[in-house]
C-alpha atoms as a PDB file:
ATOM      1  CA  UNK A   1       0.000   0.000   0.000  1.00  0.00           C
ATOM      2  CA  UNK A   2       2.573   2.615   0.840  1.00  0.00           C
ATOM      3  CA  UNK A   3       4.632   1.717  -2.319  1.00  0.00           C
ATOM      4  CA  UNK A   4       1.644   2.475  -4.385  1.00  0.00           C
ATOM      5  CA  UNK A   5       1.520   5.984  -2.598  1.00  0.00           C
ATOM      6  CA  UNK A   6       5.341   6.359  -3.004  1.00  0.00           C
ATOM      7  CA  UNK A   7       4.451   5.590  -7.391  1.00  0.00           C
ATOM      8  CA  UNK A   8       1.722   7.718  -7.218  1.00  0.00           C
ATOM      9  CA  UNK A   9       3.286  10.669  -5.494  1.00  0.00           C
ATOM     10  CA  UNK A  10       6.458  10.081  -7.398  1.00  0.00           C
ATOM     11  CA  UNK A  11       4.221   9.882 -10.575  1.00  0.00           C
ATOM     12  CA  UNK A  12       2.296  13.169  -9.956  1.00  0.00           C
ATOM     13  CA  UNK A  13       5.949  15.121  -8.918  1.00  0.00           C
ATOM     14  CA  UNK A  14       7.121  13.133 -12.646  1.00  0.00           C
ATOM     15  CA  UNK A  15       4.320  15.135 -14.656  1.00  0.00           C
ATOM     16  CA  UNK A  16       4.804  18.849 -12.946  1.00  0.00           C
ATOM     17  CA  UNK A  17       8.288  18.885 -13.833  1.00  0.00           C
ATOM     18  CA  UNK A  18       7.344  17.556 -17.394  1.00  0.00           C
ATOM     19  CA  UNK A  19       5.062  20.469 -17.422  1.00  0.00           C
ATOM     20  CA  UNK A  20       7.363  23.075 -15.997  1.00  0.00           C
ATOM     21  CA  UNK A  21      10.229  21.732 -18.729  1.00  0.00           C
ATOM     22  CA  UNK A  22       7.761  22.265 -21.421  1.00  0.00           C
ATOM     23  CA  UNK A  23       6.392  25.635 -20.667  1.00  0.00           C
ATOM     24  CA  UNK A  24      10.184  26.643 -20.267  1.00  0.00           C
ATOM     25  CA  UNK A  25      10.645  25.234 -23.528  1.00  0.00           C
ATOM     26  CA  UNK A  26       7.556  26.764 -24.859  1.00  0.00           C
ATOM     27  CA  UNK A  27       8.869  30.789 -23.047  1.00  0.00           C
ATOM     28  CA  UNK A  28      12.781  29.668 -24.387  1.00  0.00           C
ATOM     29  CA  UNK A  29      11.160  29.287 -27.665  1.00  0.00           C
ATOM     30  CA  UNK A  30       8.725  32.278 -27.674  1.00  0.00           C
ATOM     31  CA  UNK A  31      11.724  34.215 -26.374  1.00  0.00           C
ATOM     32  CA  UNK A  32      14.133  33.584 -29.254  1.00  0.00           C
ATOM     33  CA  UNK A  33      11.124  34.289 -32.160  1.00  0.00           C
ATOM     34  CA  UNK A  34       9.559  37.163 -30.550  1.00  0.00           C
ATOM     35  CA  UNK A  35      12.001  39.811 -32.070  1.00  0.00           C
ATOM     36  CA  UNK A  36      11.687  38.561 -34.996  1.00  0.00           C
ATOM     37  CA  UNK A  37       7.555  39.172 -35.231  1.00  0.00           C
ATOM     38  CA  UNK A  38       7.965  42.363 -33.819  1.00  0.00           C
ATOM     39  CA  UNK A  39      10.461  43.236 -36.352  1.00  0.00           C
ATOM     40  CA  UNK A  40       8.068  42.116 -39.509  1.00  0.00           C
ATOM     41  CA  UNK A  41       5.288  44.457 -38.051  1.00  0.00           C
ATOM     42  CA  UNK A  42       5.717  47.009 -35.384  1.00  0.00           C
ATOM     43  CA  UNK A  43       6.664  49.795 -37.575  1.00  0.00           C
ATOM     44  CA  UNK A  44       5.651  50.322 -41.219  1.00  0.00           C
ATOM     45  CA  UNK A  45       6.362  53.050 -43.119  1.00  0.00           C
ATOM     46  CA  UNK A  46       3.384  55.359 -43.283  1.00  0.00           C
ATOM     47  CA  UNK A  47       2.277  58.802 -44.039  1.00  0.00           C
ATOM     48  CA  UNK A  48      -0.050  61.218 -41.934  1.00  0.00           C
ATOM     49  CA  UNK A  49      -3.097  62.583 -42.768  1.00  0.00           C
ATOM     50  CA  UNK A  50      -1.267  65.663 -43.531  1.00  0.00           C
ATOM     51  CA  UNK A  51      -0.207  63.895 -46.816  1.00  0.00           C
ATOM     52  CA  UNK A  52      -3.603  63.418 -48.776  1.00  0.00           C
ATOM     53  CA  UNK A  53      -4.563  60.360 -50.021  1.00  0.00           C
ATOM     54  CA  UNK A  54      -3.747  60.476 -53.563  1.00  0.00           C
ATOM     55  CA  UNK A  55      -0.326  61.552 -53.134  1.00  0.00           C
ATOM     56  CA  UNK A  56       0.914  58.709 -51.273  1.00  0.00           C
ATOM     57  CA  UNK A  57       0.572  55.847 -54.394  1.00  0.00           C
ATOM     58  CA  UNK A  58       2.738  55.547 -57.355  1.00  0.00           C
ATOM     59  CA  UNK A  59       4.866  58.112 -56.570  1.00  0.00           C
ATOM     60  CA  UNK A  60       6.748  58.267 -60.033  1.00  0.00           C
ATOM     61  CA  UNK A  61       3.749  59.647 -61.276  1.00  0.00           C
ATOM     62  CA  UNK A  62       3.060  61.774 -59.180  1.00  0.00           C
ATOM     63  CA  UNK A  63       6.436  63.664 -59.608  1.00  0.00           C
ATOM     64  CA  UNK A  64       4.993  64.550 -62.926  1.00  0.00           C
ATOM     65  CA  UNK A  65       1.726  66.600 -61.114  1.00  0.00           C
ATOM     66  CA  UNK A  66       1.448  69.884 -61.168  1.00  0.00           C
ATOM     67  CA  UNK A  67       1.006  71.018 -57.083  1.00  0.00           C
ATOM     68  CA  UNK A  68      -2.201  73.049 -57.824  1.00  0.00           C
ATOM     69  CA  UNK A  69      -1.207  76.504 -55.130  1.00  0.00           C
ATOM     70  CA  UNK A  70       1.526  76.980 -57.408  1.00  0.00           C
ATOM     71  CA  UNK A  71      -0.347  76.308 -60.583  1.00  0.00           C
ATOM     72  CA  UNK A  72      -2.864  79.135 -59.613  1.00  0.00           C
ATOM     73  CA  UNK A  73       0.052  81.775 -59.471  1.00  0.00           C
ATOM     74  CA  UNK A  74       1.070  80.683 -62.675  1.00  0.00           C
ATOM     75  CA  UNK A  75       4.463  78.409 -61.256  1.00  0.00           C
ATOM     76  CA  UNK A  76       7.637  79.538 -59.612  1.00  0.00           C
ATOM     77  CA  UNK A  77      10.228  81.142 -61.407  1.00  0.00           C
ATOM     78  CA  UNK A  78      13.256  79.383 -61.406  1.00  0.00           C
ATOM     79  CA  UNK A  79      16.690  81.641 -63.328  1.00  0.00           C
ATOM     80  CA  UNK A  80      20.415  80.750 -64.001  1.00  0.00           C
ATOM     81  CA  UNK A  81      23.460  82.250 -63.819  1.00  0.00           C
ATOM     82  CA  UNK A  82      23.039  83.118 -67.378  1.00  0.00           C
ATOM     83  CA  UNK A  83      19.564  84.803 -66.873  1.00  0.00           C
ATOM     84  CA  UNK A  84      17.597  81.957 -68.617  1.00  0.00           C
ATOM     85  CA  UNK A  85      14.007  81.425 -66.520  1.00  0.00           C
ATOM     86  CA  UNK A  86      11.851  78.622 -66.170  1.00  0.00           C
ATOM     87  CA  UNK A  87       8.705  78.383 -65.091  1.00  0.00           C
ATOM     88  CA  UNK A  88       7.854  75.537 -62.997  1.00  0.00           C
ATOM     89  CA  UNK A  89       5.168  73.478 -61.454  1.00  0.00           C
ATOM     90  CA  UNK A  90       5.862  69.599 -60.908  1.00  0.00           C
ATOM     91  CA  UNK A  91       8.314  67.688 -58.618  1.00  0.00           C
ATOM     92  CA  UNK A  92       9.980  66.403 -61.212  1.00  0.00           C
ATOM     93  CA  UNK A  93      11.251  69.866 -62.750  1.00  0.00           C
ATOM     94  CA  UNK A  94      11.781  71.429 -59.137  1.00  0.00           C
ATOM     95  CA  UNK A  95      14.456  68.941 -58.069  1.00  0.00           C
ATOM     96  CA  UNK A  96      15.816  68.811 -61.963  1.00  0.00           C
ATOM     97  CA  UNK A  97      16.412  72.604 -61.872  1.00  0.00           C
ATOM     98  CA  UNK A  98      17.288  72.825 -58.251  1.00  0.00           C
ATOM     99  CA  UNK A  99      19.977  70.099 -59.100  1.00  0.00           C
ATOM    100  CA  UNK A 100      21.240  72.559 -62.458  1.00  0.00           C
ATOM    101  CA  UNK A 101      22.055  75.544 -60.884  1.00  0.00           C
ATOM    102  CA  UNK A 102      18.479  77.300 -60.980  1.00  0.00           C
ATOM    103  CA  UNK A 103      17.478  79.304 -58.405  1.00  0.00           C
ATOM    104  CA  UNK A 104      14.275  81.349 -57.299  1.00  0.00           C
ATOM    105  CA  UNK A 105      13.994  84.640 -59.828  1.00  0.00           C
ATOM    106  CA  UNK A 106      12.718  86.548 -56.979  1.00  0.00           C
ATOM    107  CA  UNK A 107      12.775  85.814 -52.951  1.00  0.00           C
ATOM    108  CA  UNK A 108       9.312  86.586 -52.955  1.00  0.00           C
ATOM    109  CA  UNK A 109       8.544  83.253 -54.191  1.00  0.00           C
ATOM    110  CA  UNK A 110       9.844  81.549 -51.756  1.00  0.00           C
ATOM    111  CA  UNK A 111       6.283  80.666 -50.205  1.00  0.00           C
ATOM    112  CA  UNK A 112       5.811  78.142 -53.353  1.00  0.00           C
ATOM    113  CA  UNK A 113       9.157  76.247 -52.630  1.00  0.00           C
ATOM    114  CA  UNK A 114       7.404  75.647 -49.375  1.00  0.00           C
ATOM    115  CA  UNK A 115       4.726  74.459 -51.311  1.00  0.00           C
ATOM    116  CA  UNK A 116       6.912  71.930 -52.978  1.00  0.00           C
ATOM    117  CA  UNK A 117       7.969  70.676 -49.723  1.00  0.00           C
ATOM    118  CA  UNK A 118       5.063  70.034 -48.312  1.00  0.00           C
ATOM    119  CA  UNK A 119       3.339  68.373 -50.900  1.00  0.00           C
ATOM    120  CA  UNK A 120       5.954  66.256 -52.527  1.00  0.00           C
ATOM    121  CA  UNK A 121       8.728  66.531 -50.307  1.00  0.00           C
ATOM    122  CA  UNK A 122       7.745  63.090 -49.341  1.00  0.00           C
ATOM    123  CA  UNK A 123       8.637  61.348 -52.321  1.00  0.00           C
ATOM    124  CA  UNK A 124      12.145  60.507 -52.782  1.00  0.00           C
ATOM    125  CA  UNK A 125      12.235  59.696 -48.533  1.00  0.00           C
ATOM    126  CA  UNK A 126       9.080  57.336 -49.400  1.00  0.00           C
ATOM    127  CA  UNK A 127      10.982  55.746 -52.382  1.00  0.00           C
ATOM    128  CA  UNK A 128      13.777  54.162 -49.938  1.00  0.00           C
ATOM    129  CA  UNK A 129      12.422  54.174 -46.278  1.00  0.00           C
ATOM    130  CA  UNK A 130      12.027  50.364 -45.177  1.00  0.00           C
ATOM    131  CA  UNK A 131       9.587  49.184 -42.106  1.00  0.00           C
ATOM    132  CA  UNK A 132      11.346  50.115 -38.626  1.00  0.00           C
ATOM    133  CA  UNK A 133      12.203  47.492 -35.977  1.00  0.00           C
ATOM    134  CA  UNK A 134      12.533  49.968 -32.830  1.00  0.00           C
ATOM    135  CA  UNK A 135      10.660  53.030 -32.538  1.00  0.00           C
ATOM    136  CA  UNK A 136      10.615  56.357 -29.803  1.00  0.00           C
ATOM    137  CA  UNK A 137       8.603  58.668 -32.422  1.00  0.00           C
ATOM    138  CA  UNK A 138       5.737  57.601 -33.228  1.00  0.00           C
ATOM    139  CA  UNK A 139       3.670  58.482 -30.327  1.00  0.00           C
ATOM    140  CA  UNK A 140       4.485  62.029 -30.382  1.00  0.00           C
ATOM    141  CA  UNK A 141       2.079  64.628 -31.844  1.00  0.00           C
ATOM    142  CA  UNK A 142       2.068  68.596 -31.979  1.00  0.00           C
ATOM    143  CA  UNK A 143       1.957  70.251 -28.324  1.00  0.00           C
ATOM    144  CA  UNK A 144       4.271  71.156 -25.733  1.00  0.00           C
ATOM    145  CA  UNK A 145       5.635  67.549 -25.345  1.00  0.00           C
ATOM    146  CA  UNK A 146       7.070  67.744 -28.725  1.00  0.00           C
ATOM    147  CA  UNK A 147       8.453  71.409 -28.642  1.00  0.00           C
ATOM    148  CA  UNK A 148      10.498  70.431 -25.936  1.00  0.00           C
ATOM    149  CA  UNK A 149      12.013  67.676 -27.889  1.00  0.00           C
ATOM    150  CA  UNK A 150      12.716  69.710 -30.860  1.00  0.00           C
ATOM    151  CA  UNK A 151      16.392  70.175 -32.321  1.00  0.00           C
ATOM    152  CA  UNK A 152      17.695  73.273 -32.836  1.00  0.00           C
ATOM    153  CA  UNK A 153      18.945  72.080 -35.970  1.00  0.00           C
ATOM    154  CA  UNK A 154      15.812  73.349 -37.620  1.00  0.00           C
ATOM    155  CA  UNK A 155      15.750  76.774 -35.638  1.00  0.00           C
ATOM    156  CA  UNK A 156      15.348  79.514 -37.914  1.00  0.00           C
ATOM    157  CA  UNK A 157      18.894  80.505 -39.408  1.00  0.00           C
ATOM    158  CA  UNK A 158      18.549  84.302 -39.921  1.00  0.00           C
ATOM    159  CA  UNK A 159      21.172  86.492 -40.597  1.00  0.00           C
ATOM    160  CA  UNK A 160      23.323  87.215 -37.845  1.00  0.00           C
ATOM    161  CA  UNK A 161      20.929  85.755 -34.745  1.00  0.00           C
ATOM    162  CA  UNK A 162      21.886  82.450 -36.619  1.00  0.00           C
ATOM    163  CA  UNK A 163      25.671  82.332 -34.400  1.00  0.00           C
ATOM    164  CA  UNK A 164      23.830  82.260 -31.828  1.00  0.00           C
ATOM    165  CA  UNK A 165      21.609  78.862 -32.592  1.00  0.00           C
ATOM    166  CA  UNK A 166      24.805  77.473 -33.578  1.00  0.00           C
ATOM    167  CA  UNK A 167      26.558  78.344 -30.414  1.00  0.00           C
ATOM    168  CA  UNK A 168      23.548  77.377 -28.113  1.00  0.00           C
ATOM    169  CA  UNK A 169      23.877  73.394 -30.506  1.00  0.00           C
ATOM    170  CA  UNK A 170      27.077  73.362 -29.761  1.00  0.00           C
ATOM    171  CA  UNK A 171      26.354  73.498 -25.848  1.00  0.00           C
ATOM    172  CA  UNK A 172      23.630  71.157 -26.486  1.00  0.00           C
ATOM    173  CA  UNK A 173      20.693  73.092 -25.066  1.00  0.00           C
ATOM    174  CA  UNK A 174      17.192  72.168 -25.557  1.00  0.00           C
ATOM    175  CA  UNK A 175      14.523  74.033 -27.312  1.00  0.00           C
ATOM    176  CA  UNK A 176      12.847  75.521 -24.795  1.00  0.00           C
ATOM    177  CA  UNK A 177      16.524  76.503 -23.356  1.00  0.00           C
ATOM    178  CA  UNK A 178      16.949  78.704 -26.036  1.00  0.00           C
ATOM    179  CA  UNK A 179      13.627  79.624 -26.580  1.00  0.00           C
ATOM    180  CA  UNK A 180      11.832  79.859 -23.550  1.00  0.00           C
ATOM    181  CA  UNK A 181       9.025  82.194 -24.967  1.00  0.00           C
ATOM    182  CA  UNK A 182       8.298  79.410 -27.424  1.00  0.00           C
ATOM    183  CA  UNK A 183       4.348  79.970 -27.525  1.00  0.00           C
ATOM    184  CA  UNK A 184       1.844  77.395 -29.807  1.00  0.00           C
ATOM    185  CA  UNK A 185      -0.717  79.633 -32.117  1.00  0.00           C
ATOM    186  CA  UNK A 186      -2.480  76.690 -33.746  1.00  0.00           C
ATOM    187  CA  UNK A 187      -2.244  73.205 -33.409  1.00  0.00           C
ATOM    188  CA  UNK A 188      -3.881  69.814 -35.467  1.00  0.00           C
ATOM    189  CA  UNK A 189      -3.359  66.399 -35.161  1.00  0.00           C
ATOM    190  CA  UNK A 190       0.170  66.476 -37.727  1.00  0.00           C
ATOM    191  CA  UNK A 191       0.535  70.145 -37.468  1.00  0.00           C
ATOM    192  CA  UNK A 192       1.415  73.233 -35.332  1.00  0.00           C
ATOM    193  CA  UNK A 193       2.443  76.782 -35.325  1.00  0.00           C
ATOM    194  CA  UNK A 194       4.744  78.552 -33.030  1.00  0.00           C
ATOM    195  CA  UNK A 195       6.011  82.126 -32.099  1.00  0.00           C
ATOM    196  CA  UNK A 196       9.033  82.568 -30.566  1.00  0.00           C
ATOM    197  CA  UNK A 197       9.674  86.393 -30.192  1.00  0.00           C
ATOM    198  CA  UNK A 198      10.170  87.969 -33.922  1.00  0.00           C
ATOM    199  CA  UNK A 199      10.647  84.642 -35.347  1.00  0.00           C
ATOM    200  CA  UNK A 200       6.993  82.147 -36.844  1.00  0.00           C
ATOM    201  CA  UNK A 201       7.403  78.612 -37.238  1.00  0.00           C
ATOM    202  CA  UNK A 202       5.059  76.189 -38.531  1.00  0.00           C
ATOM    203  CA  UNK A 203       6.072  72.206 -38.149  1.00  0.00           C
ATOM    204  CA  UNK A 204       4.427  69.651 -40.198  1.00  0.00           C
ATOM    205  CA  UNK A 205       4.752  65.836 -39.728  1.00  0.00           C
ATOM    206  CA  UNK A 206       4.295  64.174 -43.100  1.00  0.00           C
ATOM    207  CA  UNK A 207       5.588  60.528 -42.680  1.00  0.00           C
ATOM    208  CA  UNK A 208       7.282  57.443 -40.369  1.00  0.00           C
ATOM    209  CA  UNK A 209       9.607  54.844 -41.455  1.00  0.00           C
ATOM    210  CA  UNK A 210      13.583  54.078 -41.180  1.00  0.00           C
ATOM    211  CA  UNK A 211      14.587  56.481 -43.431  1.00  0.00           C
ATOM    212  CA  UNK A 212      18.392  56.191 -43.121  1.00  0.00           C
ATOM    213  CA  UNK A 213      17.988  51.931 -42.553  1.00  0.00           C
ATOM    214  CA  UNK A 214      19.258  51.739 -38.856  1.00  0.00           C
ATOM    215  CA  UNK A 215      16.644  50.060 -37.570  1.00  0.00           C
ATOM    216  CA  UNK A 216      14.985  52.704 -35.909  1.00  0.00           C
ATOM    217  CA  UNK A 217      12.118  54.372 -36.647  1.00  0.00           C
ATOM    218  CA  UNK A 218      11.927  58.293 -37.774  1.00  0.00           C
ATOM    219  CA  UNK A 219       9.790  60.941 -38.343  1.00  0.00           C
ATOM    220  CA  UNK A 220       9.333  63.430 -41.797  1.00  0.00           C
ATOM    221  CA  UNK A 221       8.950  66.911 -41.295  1.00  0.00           C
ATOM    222  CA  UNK A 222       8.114  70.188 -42.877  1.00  0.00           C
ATOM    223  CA  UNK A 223       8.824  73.168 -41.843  1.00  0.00           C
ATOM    224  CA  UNK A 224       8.337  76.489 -42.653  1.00  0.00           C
ATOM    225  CA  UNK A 225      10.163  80.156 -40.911  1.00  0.00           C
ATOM    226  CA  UNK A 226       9.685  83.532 -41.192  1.00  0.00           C
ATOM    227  CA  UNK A 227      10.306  86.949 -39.328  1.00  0.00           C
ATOM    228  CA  UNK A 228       7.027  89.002 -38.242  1.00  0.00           C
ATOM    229  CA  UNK A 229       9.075  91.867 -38.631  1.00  0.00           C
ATOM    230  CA  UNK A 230      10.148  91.941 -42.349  1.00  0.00           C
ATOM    231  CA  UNK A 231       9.377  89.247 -45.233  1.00  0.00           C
ATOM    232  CA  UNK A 232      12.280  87.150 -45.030  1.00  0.00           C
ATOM    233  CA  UNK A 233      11.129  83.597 -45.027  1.00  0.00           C
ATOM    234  CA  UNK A 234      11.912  80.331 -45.831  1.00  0.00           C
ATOM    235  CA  UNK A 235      11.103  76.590 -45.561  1.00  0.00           C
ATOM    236  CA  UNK A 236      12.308  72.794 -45.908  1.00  0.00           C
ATOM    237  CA  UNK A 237      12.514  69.248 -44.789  1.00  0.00           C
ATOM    238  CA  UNK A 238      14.215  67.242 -42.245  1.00  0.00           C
ATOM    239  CA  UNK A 239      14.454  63.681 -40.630  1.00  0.00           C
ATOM    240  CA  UNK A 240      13.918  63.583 -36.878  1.00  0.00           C
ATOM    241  CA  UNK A 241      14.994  60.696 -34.636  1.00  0.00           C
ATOM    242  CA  UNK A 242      15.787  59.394 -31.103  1.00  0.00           C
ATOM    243  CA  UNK A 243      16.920  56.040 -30.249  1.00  0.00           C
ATOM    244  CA  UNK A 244      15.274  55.744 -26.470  1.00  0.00           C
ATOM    245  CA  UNK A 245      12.864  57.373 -24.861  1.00  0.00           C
ATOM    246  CA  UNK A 246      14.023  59.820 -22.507  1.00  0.00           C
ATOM    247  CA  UNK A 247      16.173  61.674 -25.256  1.00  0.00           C
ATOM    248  CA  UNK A 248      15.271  64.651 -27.376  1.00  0.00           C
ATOM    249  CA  UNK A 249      15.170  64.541 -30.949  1.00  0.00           C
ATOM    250  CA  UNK A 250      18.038  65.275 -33.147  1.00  0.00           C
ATOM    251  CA  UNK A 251      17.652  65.473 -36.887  1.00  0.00           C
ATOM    252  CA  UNK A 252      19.628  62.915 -39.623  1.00  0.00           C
ATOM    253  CA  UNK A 253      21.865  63.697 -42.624  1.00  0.00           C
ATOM    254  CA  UNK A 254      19.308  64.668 -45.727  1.00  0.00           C
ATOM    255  CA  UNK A 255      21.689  63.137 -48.073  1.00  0.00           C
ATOM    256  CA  UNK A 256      22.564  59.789 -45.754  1.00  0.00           C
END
């Protein structure tokens, strides 16, 4: 009688560890694949709302669109060093001029470069970006959260005042170090607009994905600057990034 107790006891003990080895089997296993599903899906490349629908498919064609703000003022003016002007409206000319030596005929214009920027800027960082496998960008949207993260980098650069940005980088201060005034005038869900003394800034999130292929994902941004007192302005792109979540953003090589 007690040796059938003893096999029974001994039996039950048998089948817990056989079912402790085979859920640590099962967690070893889980462990060792989990990266790997995370990687496939976590982070796709995507665009905001802030890029209509229509202009985030088959982007070689659209290259070839005319952006329709810059179509009503009858196209940007583009002259060379030789005084020859063309008059432009697609992507596809913009960049192809840009790339020859053209510049704007008149610094008036430069509101429709801006245009270019924000409406097909997108393309030829869409064209290469790959699916991220980390990511520390996604989750932020225009608001104060976000303008304390911001890089000087893409502080406005304005004649002499633009020293000091570059000496404030250099001591690696934060936004709101350098621009403690930094007020928001308007704000969406991709977009926002801030004042900071004489100086206008709008910011413009147009797309996610890993644009440079590090594995991390990043953000693409338009922005636009001008001076409240006087008409200089002007506009572009840049990457933003941050590999953990407690740092602030700091912006990539455009040219990687």
């Amino acid at each position: 009688m007690k040796s059938t107790k003893v096999r029974a006891l001994v039996g039950r003990e048998l089948s817990t560890a056989v079912a402790w080895l085979v859920l640590l089997l099962a967690a070893l296993v889980g462990c060792r694949h989990a990266p790997e599903l995370v990687k496939a899906e976590t982070y796709p490349v995507c665009c905001t709302e802030a890029i209509p629908a229509t202009n985030r498919i088959n982007l070689e064609q659209l290259k070839d669109v005319p952006v329709p703000e810059i179509v009503q003022f009858g196209g940007l003016k583009y002259v060379n060093d030789a005084g020859k002007e063309v008059n432009i409206t697609t992507w596809r000319d913009f960049v192809r001029y840009r790339q020859a030596g053209y510049r704007d005929a008149d610094n008036s214009v430069n509101v429709m470069s801006g245009w270019f920027w924000r409406t097909r800027g997108q393309i030829p960082f869409l064209e290469t970006a790959i699916p991220a496998r980390q990511g520390f960008v996604r989750g932020l949207r225009p608001g104060r959260d976000l303008v304390r993260l911001l890089p000087l980098d893409i502080a406005p650069m304005l004649g002499e005042e633009s020293n000091d940005v570059d000496d404030a980088i250099k001591q690696h201060k934060s936004w709101l170090e350098f621009y403690p005034q930094t007020r928001i005038t308007e704000k969406t869900g991709t977009e926002m607009s801030l004042r900071m003394g004489r100086y206008e800034m709008s910011l413009t999130i147009l797309a996610y994905g890993d644009f440079n292929h590090d594995g991390f994902d990043d953000m693409l941004v338009c922005y636009f600057h001008r001076v409240t007192d006087g008409t200089f302005y002007y506009s572009g792109l840049a990457v933003l990034t941050r590999t953990n979540a407690s740092d602030c953003l700091r912006t990539l090589p455009a040219d990687f």
